[in-house]
C-alpha atoms as a PDB file:
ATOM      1  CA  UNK A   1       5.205   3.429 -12.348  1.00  0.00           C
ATOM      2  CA  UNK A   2       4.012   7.019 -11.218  1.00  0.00           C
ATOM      3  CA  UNK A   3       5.365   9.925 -13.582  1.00  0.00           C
ATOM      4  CA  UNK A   4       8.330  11.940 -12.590  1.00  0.00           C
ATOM      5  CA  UNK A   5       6.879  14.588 -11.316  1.00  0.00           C
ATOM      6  CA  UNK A   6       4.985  12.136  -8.384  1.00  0.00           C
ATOM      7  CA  UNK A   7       7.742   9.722  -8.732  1.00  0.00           C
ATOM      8  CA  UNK A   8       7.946   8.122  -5.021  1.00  0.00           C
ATOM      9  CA  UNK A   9      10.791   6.411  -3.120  1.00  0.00           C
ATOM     10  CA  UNK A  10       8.568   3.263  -3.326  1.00  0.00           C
ATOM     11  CA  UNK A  11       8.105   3.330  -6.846  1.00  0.00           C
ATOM     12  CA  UNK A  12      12.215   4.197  -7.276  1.00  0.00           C
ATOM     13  CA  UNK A  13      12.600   1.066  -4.778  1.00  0.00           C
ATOM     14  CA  UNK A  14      10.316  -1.270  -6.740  1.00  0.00           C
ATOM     15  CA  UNK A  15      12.004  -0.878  -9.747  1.00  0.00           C
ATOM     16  CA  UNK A  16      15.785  -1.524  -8.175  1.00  0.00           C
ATOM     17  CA  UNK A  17      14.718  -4.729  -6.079  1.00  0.00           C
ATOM     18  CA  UNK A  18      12.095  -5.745  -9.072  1.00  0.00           C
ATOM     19  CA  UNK A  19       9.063  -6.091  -6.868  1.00  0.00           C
ATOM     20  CA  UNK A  20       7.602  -8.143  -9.305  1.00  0.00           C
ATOM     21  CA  UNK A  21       9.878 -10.488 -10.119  1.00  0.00           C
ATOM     22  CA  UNK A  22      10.352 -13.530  -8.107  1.00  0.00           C
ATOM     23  CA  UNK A  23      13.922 -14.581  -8.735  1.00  0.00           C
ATOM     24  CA  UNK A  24      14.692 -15.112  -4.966  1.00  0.00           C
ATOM     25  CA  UNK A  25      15.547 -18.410  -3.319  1.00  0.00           C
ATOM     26  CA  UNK A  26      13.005 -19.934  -1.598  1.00  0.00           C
ATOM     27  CA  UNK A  27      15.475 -19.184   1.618  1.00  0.00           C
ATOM     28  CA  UNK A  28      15.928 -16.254   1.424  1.00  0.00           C
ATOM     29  CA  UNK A  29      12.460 -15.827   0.856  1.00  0.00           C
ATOM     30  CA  UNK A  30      11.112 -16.724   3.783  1.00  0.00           C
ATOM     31  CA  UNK A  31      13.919 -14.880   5.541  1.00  0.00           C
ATOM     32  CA  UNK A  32      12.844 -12.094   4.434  1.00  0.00           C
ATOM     33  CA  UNK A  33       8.905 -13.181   4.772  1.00  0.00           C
ATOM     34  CA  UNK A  34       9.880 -12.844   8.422  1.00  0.00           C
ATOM     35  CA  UNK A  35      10.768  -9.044   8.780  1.00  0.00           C
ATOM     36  CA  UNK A  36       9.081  -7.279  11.540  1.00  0.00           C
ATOM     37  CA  UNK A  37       9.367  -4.386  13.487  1.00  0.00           C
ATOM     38  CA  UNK A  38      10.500  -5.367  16.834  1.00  0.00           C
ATOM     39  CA  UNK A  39       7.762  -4.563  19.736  1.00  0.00           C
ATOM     40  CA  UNK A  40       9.707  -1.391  20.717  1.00  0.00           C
ATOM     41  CA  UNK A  41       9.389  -0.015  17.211  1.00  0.00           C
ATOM     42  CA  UNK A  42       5.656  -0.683  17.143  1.00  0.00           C
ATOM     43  CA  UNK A  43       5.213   1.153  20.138  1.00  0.00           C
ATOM     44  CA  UNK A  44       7.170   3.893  18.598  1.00  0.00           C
ATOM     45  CA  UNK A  45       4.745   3.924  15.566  1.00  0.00           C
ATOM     46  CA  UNK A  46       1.467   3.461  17.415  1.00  0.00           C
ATOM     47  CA  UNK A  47       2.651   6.662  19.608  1.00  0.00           C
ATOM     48  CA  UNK A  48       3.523   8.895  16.627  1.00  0.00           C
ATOM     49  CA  UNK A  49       0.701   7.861  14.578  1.00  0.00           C
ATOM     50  CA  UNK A  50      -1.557   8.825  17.604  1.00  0.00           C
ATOM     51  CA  UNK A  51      -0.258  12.040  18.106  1.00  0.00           C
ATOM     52  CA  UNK A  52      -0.234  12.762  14.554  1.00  0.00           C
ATOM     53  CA  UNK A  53      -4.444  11.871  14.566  1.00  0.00           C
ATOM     54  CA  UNK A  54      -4.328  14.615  17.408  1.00  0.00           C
ATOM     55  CA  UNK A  55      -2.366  17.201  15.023  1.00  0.00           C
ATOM     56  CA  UNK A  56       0.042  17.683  17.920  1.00  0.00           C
ATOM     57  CA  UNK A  57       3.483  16.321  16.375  1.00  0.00           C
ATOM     58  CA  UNK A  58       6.542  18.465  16.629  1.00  0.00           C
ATOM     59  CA  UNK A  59       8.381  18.752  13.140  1.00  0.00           C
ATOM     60  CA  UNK A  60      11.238  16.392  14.422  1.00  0.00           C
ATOM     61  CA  UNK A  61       8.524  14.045  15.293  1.00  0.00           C
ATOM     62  CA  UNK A  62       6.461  14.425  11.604  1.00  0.00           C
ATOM     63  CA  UNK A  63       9.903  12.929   9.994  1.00  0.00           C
ATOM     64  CA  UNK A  64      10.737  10.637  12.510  1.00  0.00           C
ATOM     65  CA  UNK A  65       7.091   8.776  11.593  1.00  0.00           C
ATOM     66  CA  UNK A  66       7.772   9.184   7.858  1.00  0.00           C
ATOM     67  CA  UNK A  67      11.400   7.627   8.448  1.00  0.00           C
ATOM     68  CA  UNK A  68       9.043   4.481   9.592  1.00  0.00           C
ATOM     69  CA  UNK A  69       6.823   4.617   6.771  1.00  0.00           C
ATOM     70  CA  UNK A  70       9.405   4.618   4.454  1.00  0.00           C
ATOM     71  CA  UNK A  71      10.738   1.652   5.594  1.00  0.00           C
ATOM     72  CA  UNK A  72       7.886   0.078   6.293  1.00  0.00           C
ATOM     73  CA  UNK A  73       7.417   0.705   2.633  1.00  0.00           C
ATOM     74  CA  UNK A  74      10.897  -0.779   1.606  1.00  0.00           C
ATOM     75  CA  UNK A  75      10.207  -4.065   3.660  1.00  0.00           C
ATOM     76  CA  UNK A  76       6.572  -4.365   2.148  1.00  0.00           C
ATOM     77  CA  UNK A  77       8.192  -4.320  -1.532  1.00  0.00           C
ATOM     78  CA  UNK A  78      10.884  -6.541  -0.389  1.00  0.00           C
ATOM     79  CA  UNK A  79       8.663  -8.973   1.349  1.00  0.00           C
ATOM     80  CA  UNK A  80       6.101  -8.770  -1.869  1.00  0.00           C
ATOM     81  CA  UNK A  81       8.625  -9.693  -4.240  1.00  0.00           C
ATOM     82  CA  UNK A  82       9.111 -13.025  -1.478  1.00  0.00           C
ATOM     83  CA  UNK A  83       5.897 -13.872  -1.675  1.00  0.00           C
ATOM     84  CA  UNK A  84       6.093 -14.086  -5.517  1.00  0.00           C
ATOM     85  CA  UNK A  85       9.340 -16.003  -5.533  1.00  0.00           C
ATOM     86  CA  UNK A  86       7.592 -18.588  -3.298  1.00  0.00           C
ATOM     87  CA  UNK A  87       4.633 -19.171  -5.632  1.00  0.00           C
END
């Protein structure tokens, strides 16, 4: 893990849900192994990142896309910790 002082939520995440630990069923493992952002989402993203390449994101708009990555984050830990649980 990252010190504190570049502590992220991530690395606060991993070690609540035990990233790598792979004590899930194998059910609820692939559940989860099928997480996605719907299409409408992914448009979302694809937008904001865009316009964030072009350095022309409003402040509202900067969080929104980090709201996203965070998550996106989250479900990547979550789906990791899946993936070992099905080995």
């Amino acid at each position: 893990m990252a010190n504190s002082t570049t502590i992220s939520e991530a690395d606060i995440l991993s070690d609540v849900i035990g990233a790598n630990e792979g004590d899930l069923s194998p059910e609820a493992a692939r559940a989860i192994l099928r997480w996605r952002f719907n299409d409408r989402a992914i448009a979302r993203i694809n937008d904001l990142a865009d316009r964030n390449n072009k350095g022309v994101l409003s402040h509202t708009e900067e969080d929104e896309l980090q709201r996203y990555l965070r998550v996106g984050a989250l479900v990547n830990l979550v789906q990791a910790k899946a993936r070992l649980s099905l080995k």
